[in-house]
N, C-alpha and C. Protein backbone atom coordinates (compact mmCIF):
# COMPACT_ATOMS: atom_id res chain seq x y z
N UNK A 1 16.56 -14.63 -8.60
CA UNK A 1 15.49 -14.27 -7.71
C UNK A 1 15.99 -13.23 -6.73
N UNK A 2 15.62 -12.33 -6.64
CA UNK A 2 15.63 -11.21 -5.66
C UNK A 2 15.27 -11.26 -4.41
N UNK A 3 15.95 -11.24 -3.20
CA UNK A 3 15.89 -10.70 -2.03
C UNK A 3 15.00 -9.55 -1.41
N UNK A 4 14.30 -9.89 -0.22
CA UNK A 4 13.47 -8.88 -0.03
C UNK A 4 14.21 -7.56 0.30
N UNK A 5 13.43 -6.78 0.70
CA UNK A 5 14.19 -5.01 0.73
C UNK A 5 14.61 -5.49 2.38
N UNK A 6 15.56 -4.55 2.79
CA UNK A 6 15.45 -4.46 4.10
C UNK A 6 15.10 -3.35 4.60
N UNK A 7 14.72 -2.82 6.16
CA UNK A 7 13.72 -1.72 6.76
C UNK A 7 14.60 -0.61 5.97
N UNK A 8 15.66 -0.68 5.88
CA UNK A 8 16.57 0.59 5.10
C UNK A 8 16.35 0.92 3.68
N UNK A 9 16.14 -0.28 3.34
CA UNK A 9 15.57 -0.08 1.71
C UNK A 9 14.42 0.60 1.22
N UNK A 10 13.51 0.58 2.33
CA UNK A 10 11.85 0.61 2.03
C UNK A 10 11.97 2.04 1.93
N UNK A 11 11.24 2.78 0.87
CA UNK A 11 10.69 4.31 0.93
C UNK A 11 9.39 4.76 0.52
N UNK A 12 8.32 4.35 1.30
CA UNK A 12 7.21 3.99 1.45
C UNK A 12 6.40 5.85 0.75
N UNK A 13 7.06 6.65 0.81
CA UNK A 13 6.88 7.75 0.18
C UNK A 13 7.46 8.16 -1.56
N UNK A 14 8.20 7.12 -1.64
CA UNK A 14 9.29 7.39 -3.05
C UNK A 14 8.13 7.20 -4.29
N UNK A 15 8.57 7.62 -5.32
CA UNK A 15 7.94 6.64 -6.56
C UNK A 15 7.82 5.67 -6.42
N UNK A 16 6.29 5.16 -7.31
CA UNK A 16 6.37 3.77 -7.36
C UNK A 16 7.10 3.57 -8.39
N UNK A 17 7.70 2.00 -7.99
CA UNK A 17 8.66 0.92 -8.44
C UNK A 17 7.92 0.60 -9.71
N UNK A 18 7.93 1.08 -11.33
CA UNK A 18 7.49 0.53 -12.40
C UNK A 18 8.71 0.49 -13.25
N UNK A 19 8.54 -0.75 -13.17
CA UNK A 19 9.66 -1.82 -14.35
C UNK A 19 8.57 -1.58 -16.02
N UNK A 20 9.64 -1.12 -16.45
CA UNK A 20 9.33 -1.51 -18.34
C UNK A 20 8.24 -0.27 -18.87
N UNK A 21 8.42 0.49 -17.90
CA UNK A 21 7.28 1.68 -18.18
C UNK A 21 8.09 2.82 -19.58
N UNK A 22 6.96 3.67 -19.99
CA UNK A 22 7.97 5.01 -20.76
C UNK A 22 8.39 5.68 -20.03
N UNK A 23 9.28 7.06 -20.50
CA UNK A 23 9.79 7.73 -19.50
C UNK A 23 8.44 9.01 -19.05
N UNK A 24 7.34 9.08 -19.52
CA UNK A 24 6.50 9.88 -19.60
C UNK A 24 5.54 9.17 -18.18
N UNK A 25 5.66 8.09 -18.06
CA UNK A 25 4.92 7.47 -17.16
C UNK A 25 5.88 7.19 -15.80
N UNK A 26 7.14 7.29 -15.69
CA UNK A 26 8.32 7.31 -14.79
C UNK A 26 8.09 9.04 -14.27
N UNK A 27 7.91 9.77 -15.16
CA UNK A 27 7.66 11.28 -14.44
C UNK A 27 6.45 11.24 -13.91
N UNK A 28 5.65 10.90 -14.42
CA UNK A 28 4.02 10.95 -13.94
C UNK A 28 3.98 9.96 -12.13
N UNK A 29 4.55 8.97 -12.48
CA UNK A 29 5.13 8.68 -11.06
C UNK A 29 5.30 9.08 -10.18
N UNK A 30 6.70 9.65 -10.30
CA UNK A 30 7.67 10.88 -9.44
C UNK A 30 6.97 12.00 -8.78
N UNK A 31 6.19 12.56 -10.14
CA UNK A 31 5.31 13.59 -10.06
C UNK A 31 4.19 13.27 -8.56
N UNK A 32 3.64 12.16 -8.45
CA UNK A 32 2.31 11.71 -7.76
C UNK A 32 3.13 10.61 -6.12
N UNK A 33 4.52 10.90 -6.53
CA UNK A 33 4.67 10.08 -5.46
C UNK A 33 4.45 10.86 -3.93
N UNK A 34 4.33 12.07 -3.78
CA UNK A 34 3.90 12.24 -2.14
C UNK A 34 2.25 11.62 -2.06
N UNK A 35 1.53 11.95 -2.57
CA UNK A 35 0.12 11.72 -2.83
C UNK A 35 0.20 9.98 -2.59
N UNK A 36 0.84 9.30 -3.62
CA UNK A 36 0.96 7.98 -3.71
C UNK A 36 1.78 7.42 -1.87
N UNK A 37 2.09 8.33 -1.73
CA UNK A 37 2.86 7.51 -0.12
C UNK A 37 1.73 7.69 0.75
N UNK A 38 1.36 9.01 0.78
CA UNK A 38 0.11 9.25 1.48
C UNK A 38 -1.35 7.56 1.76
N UNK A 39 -1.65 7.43 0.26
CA UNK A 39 -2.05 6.44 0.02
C UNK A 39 -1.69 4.89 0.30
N UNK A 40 -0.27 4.81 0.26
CA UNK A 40 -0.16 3.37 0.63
C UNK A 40 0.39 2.98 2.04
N UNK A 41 0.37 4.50 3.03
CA UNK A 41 0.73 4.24 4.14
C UNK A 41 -0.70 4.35 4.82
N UNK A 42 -1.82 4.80 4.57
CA UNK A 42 -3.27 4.75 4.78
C UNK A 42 -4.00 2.99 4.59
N UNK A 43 -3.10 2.10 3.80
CA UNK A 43 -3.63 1.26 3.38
C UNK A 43 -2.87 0.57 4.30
N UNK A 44 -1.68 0.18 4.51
CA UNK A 44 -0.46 -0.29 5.58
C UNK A 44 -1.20 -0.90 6.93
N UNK A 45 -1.86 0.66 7.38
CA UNK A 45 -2.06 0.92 8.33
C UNK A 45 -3.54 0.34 8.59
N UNK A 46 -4.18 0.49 7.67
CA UNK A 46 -5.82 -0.14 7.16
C UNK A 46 -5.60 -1.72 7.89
N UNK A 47 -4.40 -2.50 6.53
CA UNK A 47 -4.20 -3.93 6.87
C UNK A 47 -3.67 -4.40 8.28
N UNK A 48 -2.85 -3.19 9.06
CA UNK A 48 -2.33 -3.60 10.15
C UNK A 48 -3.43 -3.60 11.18
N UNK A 49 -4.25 -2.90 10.88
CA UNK A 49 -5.17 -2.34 12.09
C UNK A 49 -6.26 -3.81 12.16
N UNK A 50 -6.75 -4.41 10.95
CA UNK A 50 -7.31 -5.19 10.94
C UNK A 50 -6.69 -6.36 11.32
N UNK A 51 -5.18 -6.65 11.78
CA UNK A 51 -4.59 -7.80 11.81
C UNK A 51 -4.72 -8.95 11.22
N UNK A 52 -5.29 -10.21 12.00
CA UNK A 52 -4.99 -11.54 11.47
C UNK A 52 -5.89 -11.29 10.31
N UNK A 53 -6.97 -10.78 10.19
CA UNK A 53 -8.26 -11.21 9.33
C UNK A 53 -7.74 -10.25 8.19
N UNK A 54 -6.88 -9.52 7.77
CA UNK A 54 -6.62 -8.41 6.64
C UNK A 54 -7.47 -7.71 6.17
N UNK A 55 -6.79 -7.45 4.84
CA UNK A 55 -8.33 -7.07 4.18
C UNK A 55 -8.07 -7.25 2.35
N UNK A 56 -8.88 -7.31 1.89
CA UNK A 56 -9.26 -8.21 0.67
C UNK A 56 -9.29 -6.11 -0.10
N UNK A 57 -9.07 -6.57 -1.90
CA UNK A 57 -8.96 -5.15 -2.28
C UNK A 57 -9.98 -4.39 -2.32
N UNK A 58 -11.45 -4.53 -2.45
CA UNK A 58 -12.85 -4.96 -2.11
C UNK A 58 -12.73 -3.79 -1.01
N UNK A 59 -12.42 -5.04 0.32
CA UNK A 59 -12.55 -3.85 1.07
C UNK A 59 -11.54 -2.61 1.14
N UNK A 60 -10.40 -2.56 1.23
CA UNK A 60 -9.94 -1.49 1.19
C UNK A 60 -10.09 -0.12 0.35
N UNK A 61 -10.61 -0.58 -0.67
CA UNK A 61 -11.71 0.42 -1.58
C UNK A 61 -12.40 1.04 -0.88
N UNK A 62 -13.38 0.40 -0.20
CA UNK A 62 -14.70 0.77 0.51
C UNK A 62 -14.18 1.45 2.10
N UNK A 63 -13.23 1.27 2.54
CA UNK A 63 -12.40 1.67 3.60
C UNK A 63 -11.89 3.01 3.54
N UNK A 64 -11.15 2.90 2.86
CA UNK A 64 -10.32 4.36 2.13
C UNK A 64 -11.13 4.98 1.42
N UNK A 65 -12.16 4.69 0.94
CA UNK A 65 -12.84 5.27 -0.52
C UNK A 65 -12.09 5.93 -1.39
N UNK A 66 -11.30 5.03 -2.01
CA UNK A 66 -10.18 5.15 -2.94
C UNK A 66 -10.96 3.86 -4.32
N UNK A 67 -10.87 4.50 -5.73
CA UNK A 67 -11.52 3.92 -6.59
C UNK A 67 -10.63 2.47 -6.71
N UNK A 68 -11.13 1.36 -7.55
CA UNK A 68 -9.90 0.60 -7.74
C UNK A 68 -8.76 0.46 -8.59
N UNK A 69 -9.17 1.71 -9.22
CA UNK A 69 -7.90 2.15 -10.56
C UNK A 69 -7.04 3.20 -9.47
N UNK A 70 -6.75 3.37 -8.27
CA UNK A 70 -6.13 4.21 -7.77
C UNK A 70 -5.20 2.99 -6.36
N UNK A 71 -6.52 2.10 -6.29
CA UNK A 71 -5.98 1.51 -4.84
C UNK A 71 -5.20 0.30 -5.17
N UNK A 72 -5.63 -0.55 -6.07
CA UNK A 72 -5.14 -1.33 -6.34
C UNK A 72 -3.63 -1.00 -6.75
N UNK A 73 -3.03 -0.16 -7.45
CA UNK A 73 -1.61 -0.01 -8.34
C UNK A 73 -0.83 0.38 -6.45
N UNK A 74 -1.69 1.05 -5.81
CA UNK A 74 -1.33 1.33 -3.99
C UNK A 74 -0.96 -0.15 -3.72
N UNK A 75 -1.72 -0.82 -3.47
CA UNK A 75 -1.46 -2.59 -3.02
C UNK A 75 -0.29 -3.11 -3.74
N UNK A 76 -0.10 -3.04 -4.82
CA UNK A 76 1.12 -3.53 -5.75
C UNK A 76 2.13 -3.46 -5.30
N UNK A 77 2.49 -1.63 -4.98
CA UNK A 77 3.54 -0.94 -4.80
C UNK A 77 3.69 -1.71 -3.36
N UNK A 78 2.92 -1.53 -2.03
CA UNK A 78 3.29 -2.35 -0.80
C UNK A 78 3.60 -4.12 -1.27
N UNK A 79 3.32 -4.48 -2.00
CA UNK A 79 3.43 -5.97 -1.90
C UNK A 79 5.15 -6.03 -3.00
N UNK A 80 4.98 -5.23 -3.55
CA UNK A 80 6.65 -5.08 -4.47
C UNK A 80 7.79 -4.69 -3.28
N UNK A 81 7.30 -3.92 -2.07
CA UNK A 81 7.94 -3.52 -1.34
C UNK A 81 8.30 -4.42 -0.18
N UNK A 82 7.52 -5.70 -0.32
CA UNK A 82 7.56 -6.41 0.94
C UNK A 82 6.87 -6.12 1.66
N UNK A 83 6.02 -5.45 1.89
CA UNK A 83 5.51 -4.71 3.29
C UNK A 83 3.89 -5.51 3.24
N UNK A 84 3.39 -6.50 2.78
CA UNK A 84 2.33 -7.09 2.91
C UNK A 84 2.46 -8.36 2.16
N UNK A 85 1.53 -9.15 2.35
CA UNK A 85 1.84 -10.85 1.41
C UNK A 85 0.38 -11.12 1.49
N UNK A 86 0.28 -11.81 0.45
CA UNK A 86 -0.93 -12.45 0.51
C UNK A 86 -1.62 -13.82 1.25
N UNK A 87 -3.05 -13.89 2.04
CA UNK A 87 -2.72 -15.04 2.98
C UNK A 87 -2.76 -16.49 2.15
N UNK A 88 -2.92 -17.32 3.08
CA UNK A 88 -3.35 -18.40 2.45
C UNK A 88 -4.47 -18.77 2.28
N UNK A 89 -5.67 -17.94 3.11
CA UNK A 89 -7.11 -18.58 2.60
C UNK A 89 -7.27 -17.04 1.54
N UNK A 90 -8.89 -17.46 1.14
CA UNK A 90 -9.54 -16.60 0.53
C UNK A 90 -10.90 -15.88 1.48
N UNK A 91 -11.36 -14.97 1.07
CA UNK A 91 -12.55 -14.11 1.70
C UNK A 91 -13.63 -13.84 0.53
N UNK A 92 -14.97 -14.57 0.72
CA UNK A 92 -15.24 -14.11 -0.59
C UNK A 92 -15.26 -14.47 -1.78
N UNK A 93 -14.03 -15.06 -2.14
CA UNK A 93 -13.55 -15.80 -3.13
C UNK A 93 -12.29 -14.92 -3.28
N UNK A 94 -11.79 -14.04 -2.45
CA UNK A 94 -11.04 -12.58 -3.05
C UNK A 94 -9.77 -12.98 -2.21
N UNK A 95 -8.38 -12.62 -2.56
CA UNK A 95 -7.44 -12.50 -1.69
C UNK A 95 -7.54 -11.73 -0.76
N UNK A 96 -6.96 -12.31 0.42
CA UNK A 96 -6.77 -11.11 1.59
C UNK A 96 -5.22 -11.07 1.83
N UNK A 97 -4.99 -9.63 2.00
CA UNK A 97 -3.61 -9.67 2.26
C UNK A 97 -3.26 -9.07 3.77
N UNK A 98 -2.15 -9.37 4.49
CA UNK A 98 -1.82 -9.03 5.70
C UNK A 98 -0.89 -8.47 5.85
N UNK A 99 0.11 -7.63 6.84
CA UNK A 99 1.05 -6.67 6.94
C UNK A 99 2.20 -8.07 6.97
N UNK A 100 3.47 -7.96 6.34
CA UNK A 100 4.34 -8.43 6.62
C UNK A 100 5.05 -8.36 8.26
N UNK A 101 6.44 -8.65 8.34
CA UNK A 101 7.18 -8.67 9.59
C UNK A 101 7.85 -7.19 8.81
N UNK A 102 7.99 -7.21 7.57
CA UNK A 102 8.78 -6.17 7.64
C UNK A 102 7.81 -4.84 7.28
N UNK A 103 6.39 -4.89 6.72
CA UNK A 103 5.56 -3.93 6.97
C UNK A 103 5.11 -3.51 8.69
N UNK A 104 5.11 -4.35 9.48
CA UNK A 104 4.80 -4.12 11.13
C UNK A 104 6.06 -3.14 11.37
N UNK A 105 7.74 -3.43 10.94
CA UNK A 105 8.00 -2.38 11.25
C UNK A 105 8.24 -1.23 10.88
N UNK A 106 7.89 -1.55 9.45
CA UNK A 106 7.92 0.26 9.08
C UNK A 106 6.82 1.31 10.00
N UNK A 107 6.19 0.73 10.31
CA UNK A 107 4.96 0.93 11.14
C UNK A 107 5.65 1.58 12.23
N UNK A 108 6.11 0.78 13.04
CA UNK A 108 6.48 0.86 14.48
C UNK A 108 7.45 1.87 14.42
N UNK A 109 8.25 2.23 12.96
CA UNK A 109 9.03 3.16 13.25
C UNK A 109 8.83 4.63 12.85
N UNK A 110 7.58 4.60 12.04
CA UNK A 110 7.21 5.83 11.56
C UNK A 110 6.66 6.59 12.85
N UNK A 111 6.73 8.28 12.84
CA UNK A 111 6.81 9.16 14.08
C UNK A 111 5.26 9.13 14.46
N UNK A 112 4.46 9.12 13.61
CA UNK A 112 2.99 9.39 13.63
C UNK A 112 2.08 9.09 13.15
N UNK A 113 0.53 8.37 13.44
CA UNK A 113 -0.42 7.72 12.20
C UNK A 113 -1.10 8.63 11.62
N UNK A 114 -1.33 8.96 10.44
CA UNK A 114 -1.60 9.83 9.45
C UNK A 114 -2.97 9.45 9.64
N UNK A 115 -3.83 8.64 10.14
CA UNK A 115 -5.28 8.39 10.34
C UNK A 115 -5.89 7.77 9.12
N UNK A 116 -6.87 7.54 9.04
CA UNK A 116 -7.71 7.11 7.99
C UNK A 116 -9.08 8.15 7.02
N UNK A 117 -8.76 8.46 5.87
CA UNK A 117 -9.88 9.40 5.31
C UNK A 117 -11.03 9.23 5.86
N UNK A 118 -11.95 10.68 6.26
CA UNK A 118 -13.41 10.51 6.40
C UNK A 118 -14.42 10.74 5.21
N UNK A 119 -13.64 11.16 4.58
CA UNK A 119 -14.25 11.01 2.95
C UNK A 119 -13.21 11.36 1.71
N UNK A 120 -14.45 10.37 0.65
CA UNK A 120 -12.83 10.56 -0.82
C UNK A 120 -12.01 11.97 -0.89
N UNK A 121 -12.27 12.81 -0.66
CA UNK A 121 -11.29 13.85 -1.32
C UNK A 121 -10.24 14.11 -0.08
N UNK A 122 -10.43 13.31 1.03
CA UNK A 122 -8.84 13.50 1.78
C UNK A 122 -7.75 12.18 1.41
N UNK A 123 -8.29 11.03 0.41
CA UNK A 123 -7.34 10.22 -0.16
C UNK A 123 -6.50 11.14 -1.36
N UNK A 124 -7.01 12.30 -2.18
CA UNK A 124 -6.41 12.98 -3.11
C UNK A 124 -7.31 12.32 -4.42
N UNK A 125 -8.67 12.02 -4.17
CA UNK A 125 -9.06 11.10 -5.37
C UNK A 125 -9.98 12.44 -5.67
């Protein structure tokens, strides 16, 4: 069993983390990872802002207006990273997830909030 990342580990801009992929889909990655950081530090910041109550994938769709073939693989990558967990109730019937201790501080240490899209084409969708 693996150990979580520590604040040094996290590269909230890097490729996403895909285990067992081809190598055609490892470039396609690489390729999309500024875009992809863009995205999951918009979502970070989504869940932090909402605090105790989170937010379910549902909403963060409708938040970001990010489709769910784009936002969801976003949620993965933060929850592979440590940087969010899922709570213990449900919303809906839907998970809600909340910022970790160690997502609050990637937060606290990044220089500036990148804000939230006012419409889809500033997510890159």
């Amino acid at each position: 069993m693996s150990s979580s990342p520590s604040y040094e580990q996290v590269d909230l801009f890097g490729p996403a983390l895909i285990e067992g992929k081809e190598e055609i889909s490892q470039k396609a990655g690489e390729r999309n990872a500024p875009r992809s950081g863009v995205q999951r530090l918009a979502m970070l910041e989504l869940i932090a802002k909402r605090s105790r109550s989170g937010a379910t994938d549902l909403e963060l769709e409708q938040a970001l207006r990010m489709k769910g073939s784009s936002q969801r693989p976003r949620r993965k990558e933060l929850e592979q990273r440590s940087l969010i967990v899922k709570a213990d109730a449900k919303r809906n019937g839907c998970t809600v997830w909340l910022v970790s201790d160690l997502g609050r501080l990637v937060l606290a240490q990044k220089p500036e909030s990148i804000g939230l899209p006012e419409k889809r084409g500033d997510m890159g969708l």
